[in-house]
Protein backbone atom coordinates (compact mmCIF):
# COMPACT_ATOMS: atom_id res chain seq x y z
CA UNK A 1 -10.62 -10.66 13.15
CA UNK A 2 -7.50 -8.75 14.06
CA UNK A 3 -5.23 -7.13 11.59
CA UNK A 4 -2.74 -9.05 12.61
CA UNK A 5 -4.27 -12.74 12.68
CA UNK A 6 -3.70 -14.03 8.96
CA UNK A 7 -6.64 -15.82 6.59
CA UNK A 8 -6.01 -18.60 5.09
CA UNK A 9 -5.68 -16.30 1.71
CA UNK A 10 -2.83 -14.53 3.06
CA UNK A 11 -1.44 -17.59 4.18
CA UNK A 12 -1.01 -18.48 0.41
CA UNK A 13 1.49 -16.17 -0.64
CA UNK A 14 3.20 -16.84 3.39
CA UNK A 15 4.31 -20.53 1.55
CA UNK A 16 4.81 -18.46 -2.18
CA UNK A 17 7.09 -15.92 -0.78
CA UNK A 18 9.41 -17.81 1.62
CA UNK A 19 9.99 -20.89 -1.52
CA UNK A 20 10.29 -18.54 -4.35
CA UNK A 21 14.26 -20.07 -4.12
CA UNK A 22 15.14 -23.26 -2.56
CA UNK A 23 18.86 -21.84 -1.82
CA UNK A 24 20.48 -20.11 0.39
CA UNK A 25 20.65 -15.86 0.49
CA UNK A 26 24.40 -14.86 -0.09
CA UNK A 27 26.12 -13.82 3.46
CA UNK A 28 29.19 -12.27 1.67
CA UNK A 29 28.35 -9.12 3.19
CA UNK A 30 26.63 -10.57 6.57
CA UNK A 31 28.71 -10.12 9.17
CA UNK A 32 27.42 -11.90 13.00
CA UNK A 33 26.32 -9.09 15.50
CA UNK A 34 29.42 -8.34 18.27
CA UNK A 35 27.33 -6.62 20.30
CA UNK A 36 28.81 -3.64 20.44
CA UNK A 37 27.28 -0.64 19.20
CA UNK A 38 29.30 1.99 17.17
CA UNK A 39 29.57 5.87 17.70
CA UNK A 40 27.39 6.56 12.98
CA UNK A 41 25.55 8.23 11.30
CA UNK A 42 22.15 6.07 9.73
CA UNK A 43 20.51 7.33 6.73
CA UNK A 44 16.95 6.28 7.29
CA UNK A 45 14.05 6.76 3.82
CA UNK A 46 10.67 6.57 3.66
CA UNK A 47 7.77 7.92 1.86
CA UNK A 48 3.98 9.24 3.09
CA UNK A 49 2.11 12.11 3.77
CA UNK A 50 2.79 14.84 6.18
CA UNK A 51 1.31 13.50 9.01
CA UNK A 52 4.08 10.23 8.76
CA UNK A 53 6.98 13.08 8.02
CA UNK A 54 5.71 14.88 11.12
CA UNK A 55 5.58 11.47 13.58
CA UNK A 56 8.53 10.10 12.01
CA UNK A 57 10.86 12.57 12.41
CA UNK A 58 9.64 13.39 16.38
CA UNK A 59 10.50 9.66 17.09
CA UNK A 60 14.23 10.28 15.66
CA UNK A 61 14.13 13.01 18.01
CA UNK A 62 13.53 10.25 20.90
CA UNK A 63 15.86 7.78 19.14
CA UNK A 64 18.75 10.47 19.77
CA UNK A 65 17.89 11.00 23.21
CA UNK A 66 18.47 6.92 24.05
CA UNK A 67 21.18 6.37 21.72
CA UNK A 68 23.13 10.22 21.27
CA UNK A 69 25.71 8.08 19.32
CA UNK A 70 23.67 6.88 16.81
CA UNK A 71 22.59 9.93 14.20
CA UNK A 72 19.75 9.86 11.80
CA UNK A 73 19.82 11.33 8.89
CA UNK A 74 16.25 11.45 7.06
CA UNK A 75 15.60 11.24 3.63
CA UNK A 76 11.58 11.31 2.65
CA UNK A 77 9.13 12.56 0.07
CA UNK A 78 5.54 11.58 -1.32
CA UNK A 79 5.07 8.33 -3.06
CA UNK A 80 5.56 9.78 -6.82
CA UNK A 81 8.76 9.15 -8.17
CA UNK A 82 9.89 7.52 -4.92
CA UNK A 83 10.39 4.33 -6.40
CA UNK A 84 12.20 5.38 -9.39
CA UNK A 85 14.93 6.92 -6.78
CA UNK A 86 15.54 4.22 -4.36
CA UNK A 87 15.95 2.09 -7.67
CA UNK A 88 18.73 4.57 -8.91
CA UNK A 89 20.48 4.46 -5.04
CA UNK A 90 20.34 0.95 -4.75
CA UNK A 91 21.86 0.21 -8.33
CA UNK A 92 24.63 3.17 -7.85
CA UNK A 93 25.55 1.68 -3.60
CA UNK A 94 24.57 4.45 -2.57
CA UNK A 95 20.89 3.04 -0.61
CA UNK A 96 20.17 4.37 2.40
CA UNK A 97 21.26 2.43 5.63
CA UNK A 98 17.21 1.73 6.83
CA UNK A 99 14.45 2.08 4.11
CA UNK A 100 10.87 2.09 4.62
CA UNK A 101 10.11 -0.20 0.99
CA UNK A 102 7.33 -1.51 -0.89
CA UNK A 103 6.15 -4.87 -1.27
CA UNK A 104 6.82 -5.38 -4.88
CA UNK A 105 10.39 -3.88 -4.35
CA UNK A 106 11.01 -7.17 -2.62
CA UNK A 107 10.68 -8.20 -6.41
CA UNK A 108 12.29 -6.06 -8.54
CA UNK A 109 15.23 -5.76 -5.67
CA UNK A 110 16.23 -8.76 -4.59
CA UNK A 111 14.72 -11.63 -6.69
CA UNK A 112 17.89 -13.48 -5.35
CA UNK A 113 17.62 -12.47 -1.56
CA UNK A 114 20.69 -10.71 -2.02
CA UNK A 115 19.40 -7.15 -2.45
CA UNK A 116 18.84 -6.28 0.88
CA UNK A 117 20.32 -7.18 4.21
CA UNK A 118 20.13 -10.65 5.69
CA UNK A 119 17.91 -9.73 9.09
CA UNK A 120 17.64 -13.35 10.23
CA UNK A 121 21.74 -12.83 10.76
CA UNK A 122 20.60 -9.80 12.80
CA UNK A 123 17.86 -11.22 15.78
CA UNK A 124 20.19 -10.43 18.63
CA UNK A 125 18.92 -6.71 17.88
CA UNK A 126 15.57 -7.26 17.06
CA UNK A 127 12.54 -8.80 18.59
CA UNK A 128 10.67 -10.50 16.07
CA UNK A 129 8.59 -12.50 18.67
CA UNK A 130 5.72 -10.53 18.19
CA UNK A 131 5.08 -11.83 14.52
CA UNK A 132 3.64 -14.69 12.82
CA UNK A 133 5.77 -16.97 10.64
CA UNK A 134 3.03 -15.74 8.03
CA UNK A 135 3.60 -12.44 8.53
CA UNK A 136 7.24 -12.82 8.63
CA UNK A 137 7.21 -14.46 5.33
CA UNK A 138 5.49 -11.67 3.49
CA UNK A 139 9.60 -10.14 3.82
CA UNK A 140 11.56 -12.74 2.55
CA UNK A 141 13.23 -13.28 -1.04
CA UNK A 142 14.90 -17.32 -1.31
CA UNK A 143 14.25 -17.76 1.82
CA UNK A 144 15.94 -14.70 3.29
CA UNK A 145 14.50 -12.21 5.62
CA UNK A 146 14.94 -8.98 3.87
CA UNK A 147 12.32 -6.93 5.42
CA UNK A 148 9.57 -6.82 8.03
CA UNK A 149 6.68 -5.63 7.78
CA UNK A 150 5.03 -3.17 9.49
CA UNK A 151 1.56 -3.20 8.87
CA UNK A 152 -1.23 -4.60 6.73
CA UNK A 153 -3.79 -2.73 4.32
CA UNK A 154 -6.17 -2.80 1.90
CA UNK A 155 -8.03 0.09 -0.29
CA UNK A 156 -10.70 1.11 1.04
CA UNK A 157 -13.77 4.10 1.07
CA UNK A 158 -13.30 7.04 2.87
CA UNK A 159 -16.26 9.78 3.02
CA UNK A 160 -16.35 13.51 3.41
CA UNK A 161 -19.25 12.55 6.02
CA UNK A 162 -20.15 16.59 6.26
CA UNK A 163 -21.05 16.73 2.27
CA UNK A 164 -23.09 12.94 2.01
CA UNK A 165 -25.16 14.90 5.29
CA UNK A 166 -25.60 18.07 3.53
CA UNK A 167 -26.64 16.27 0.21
CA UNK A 168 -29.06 13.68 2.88
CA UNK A 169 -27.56 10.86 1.37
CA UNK A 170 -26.13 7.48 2.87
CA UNK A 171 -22.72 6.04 2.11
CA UNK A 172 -23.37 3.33 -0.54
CA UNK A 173 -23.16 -0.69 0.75
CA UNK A 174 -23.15 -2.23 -3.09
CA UNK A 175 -22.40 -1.10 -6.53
CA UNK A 176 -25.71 -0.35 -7.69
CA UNK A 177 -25.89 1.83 -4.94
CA UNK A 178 -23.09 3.83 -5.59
CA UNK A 179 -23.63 3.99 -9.65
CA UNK A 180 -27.41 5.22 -8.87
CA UNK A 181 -26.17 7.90 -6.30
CA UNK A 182 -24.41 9.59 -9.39
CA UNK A 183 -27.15 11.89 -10.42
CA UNK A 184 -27.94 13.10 -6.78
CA UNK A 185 -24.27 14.19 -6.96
CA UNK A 186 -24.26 15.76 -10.59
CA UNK A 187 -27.02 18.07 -9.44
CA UNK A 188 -25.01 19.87 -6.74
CA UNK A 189 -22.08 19.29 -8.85
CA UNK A 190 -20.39 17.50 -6.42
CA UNK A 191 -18.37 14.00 -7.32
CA UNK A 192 -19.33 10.85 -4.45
CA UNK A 193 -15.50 10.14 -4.41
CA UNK A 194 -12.15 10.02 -6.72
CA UNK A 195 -9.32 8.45 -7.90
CA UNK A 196 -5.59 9.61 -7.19
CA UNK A 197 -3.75 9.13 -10.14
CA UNK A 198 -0.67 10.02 -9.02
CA UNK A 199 -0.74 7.36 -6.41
CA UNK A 200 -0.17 4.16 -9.34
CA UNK A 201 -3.15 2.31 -10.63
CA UNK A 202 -5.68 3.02 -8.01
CA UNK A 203 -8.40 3.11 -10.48
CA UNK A 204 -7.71 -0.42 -11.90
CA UNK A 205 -7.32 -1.61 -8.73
CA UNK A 206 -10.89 -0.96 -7.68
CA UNK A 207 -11.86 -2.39 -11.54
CA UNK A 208 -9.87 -5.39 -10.33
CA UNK A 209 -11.93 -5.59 -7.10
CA UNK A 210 -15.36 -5.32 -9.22
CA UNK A 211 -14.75 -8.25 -11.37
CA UNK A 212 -13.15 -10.27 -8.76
CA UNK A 213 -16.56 -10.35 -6.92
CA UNK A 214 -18.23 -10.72 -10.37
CA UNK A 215 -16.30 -14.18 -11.45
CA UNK A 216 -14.73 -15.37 -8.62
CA UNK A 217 -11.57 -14.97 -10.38
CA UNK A 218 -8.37 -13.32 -8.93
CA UNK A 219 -6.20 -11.21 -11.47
CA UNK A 220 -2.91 -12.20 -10.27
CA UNK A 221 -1.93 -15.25 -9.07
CA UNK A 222 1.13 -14.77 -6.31
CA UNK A 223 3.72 -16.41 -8.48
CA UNK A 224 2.99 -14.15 -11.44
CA UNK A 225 0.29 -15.57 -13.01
CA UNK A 226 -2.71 -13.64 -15.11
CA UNK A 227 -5.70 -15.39 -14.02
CA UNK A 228 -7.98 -12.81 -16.03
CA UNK A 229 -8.68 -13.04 -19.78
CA UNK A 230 -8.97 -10.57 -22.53
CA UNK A 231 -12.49 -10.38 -22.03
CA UNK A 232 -12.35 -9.97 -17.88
CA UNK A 233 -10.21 -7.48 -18.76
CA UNK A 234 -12.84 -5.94 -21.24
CA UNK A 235 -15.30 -6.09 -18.31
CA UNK A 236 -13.19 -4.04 -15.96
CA UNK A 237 -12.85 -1.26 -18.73
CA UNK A 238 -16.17 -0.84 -19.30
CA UNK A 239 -16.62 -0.94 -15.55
CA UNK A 240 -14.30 1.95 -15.67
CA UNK A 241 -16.35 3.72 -18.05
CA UNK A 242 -19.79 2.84 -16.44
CA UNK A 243 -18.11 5.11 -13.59
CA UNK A 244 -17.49 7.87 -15.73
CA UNK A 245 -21.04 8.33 -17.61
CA UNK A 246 -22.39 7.83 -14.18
CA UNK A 247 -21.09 11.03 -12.55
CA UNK A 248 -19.51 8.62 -9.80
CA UNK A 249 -15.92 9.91 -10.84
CA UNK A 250 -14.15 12.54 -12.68
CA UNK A 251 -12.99 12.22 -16.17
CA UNK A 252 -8.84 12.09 -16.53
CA UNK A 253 -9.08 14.57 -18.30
CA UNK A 254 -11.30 16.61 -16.23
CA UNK A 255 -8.51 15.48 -13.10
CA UNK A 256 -5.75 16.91 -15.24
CA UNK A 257 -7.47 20.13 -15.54
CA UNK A 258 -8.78 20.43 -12.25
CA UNK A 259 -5.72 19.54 -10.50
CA UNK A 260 -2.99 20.14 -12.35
CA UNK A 261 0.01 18.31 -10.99
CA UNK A 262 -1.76 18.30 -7.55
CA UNK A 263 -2.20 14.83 -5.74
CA UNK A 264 -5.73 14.39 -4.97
CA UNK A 265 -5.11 15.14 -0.96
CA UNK A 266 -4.06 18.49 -2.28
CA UNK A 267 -6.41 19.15 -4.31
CA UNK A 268 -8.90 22.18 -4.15
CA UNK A 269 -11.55 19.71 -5.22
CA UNK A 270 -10.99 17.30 -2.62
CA UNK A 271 -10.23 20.07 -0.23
CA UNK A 272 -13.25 22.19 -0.98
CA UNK A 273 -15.57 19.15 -1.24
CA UNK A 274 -15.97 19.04 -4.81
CA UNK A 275 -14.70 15.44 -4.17
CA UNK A 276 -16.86 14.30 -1.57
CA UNK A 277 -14.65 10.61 -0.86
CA UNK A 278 -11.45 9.17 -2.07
CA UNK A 279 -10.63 5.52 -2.15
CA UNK A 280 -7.55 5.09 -0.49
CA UNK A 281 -5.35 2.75 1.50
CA UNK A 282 -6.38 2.91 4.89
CA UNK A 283 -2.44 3.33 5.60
CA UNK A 284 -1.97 6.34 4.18
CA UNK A 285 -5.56 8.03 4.89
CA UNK A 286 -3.67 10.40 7.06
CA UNK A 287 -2.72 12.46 4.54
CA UNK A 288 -6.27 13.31 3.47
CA UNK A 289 -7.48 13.75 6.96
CA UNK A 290 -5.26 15.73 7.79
CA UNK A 291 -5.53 18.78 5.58
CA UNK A 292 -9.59 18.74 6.16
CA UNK A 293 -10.09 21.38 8.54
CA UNK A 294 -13.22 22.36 8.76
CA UNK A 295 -14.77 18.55 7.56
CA UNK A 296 -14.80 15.34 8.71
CA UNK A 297 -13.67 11.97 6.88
CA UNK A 298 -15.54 8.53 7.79
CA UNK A 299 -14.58 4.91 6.43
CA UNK A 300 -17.75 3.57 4.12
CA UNK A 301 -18.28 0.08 3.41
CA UNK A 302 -16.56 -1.97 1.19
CA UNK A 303 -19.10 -2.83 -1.19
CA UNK A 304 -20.67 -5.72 -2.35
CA UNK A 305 -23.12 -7.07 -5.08
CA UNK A 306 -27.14 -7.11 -4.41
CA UNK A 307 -26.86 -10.67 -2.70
CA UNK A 308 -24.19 -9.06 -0.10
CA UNK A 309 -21.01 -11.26 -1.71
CA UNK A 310 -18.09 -8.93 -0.53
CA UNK A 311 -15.24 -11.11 -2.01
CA UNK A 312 -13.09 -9.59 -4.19
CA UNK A 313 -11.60 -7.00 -1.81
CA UNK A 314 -7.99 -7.33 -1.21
CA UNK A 315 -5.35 -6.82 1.26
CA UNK A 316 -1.29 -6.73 1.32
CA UNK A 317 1.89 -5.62 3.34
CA UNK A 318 1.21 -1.95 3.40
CA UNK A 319 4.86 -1.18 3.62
CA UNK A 320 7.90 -2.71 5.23
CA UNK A 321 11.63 -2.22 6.87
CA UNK A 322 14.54 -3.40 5.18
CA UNK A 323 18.38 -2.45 5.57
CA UNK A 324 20.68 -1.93 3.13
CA UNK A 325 22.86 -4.67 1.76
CA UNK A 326 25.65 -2.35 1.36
CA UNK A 327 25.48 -0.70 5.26
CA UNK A 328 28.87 -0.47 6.69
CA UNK A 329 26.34 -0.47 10.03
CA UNK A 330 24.19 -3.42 10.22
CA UNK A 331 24.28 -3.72 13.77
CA UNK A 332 23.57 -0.50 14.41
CA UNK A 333 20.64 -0.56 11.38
CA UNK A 334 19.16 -3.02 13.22
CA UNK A 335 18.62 -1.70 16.26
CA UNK A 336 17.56 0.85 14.72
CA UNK A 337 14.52 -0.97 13.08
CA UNK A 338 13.94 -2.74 16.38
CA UNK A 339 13.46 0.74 18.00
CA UNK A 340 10.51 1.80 15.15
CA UNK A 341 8.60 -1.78 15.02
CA UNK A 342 9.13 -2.27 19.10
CA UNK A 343 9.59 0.45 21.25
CA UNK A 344 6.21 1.48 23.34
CA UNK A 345 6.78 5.12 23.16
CA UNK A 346 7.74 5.42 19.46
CA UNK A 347 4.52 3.08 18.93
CA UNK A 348 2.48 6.23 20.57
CA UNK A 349 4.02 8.27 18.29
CA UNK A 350 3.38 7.08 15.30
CA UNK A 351 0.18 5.57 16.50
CA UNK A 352 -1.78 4.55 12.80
CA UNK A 353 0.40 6.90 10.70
CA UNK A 354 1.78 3.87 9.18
CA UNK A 355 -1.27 2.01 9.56
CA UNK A 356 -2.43 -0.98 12.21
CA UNK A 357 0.31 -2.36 13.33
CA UNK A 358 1.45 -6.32 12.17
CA UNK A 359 3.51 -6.38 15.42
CA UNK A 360 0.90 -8.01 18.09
CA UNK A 361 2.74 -6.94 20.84
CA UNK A 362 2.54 -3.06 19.77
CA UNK A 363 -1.23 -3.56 18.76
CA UNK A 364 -1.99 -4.97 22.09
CA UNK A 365 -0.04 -1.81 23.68
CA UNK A 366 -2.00 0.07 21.14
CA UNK A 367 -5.17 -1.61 21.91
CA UNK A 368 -4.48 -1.30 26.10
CA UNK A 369 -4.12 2.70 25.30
CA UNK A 370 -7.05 2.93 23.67
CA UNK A 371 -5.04 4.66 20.61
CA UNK A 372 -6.47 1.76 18.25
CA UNK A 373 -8.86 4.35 17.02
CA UNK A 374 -10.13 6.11 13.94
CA UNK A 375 -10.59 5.70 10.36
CA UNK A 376 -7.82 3.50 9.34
CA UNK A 377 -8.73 1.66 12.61
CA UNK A 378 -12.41 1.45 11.25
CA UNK A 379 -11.45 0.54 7.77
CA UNK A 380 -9.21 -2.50 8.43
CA UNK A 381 -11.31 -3.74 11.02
CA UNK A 382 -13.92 -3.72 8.46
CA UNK A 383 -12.02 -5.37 5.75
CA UNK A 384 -11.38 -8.25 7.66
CA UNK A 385 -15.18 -8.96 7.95
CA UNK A 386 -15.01 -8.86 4.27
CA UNK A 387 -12.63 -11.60 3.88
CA UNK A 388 -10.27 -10.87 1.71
CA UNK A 389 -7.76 -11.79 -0.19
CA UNK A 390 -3.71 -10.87 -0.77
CA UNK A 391 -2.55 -8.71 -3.59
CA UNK A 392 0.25 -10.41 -5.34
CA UNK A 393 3.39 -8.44 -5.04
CA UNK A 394 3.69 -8.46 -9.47
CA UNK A 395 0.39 -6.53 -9.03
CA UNK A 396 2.29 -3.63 -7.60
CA UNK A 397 5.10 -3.67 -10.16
CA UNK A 398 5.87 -0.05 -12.08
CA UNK A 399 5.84 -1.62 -15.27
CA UNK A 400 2.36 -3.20 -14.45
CA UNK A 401 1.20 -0.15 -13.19
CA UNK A 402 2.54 1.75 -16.53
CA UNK A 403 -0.07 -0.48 -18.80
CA UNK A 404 -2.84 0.07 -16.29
CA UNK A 405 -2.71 3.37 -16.60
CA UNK A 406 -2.52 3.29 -19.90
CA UNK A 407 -5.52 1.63 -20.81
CA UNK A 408 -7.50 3.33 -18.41
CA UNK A 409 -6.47 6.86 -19.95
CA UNK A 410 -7.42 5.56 -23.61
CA UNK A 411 -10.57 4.56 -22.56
CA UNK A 412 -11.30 7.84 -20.57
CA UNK A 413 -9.90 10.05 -23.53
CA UNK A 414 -11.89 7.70 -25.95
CA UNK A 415 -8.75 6.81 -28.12
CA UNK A 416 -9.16 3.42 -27.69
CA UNK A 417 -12.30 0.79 -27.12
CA UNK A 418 -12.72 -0.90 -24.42
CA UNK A 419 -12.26 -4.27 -26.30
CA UNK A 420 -9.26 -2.23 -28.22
CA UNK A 421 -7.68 -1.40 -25.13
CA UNK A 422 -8.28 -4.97 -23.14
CA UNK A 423 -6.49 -6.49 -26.30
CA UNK A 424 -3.42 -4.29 -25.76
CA UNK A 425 -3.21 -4.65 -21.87
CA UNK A 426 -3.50 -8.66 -21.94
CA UNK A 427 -1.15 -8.61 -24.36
CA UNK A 428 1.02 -6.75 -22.62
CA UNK A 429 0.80 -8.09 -19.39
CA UNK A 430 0.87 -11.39 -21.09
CA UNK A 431 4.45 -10.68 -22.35
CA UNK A 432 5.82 -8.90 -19.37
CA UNK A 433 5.00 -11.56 -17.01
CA UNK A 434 6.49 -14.16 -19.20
CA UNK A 435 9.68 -12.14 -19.63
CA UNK A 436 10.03 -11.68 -15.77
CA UNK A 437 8.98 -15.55 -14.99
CA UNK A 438 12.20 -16.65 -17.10
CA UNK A 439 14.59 -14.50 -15.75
């Protein structure tokens, strides 16, 4: 199954998403294309790793050559804090013209449509024939288009394939697997993979994943729902922990000491091979492949229980394209966003930098090339065997992400039980949701 074709899981939150609202976005600021294009300058944002900065910026170069008239100003950064600041530009006016935005942002931003541009009013400038009503839906907010997205992805295994040969050992295809390959690892002092914690939540999201195959339960509903209880929640903790005492992970604390304020890609440990894996959306993998010189990374398998069951894995809008509600530019904006999801030779650039492309007519360009290729290729392509299902976008929320965290560092620095900290997360959650569900 192709990235882009959508199971019937994903076509859940398709309905979800597009009938949050049953009105109308506001087209105060919506203005119809004239089809003129204006002599501007476009602020465009985004966030990634080095290898995104790199492609991004040579396809402005390209941009300018077809439309000298049109400037691009870039603003981008990693992914911590990132959020934080397009919240603070978008509350002061003062957003950029294009943004590269997260799927929860579609949330937080523009609960009433009205937070970012109105694309639908914008379809003379860009092609949106080659996506799926269900992908298409993934961007809208009461029935508004406010973004597109680019690409799909899930979390995934990736291997430092040179250490697992050194050590003579095999990626791990279940759970038992990889909790009994701790001790080979412990002797050479080597880790079988990490956890970034500066990238938000990543190690509850693959506690999420474990119980979600153990119960059949999913931990989010898409319209905000908890569907685990305290005691799921106690599971995943002392999942968690099982990770820990297994020498299948490092400690936080032993992160913090290790690293210092260094995301895991930067790490010495990860670079050096201390870290032998890291479990990463296949989206963003470029980051960590990149600064491996003299090793190789592979996509593992995404792991299932003893009888082979590999539900519980999920999936989501990796990232998508919105425009500012406040652009004095729309027109321009917009074709803008048509050159970076449509354009053949800006597709080459980028290539998988921002992961496998939703747009079928730029995979099947992709695919034609032969540039459908590598690990991110090889992880998504493998995550579609496993079926999954679709993050829900109050999953990704900061505040969500904030009592994660939290529970996960008592349990790792032992100041709270697992059953102490479940309590306090449910309860949490339990309250958060509710607040955000009557607003």
């Amino acid at each position: 199954m192709k990235i882009f074709y959508v199971p019937t899981s994903i076509k859940i939150i398709a309905v979800i998403m597009s009938t949050i609202g049953l009105f109308a976005c506001n087209s105060e600021k919506i203005t119809e294309p004239d089809g003129k294009l204006d002599s501007c300058t476009l602020r465009f944002s985004w966030w990634g790793g080095d290898d995104r900065h790199s492609a991004t910026l040579k396809a402005i170069e390209l941009w300018e050559k077809i439309h000298p008239e049109i400037k691009i100003e870039p603003e981008y950064g990693g992914w911590d804090g990132w959020t934080e600041k397009i919240n603070t530009q978008v509350a002061g006016n003062t957003a950029p013209d294009v943004m590269q935005i997260n799927y929860d942002w579609l949330v937080t931003l523009s609960s009433d449509g009205k937070g970012f541009y109105d694309l639908d009013k914008l379809t003379d400038y860009i092609d949106l024939s080659g996506y799926s009503d269900e992908i298409l839906s993934f961007g809208k907010s009461q029935n508004c288009l406010n973004a597109i997205t680019v690409s799909m992805s899930g979390r995934g295994f990736f291997y430092n394939s040179d250490v697992y040969k050194k050590l003579g050992i095999s990626y791990p295809k279940t759970w038992n697997e990889l909790i009994t390959s701790g001790n080979k690892f412990e002797s050479e002092d080597v880790y079988p993979f990490d956890l970034d914690t500066q990238s938000g939540a990543t190690a509850w999201y693959l506690c999420v994943v474990y119980i979600q195959q153990t119960t059949g339960k999913q931990f989010l509903t898409m319209d905000g729902k908890l569907g685990f209880n305290e005691e799921d929640i106690k599971s995943a903790l002392d999942f968690y922990v099982t990770l820990e005492q297994n020498h299948i992970i490092r400690t936080v604390k032993e992160r913090s000491d290790e690293d210092g304020n260094d995301a895991l890609y930067q790490s010495p440990s990860f670079i050096n091979g201390k870290v032998a894996g890291v479990f990463e959306w296949g989206s963003t993998i470029g980051k960590y492949e990149s600064l491996l010189e003299n090793a190789k990374l592979e996509a593992g398998p995404y792991l299932s229980n003893d009888s082979g069951n590999k539900n519980g894995w999920m999936t989501k809008p990796s990232l998508l394209y919105a425009i500012s509600a406040d652009t004095k530019y729309p027109d321009e904006a917009a074709e803008f966003i048509n050159f970076l999801l449509n354009d053949t030779d800006c597709a080459e650039i980028f290539g998988t930098t921002r992961g496998i492309p939703a747009n079928k007519k730029i995979y099947d360009f992709l695919e034609s090339k032969n540039e459908l290729s590598g690990i991110s290729y090889d992880s998504s392509e493998m995550l579609s065997d496993a079926n999954p299902i679709t993050v829900s976008p109050y999953m990704e929320l900061s505040k969500m992400k904030e009592y994660y965290n939290n529970a996960i560092d008592s349990v790792s620095y032992h100041t709270a039980t697992t059953e102490e900290a479940a309590a306090k997360m449910y309860d949490s959650i339990t309250r958060y949701l509710r607040k955000i569900n009557e607003t």
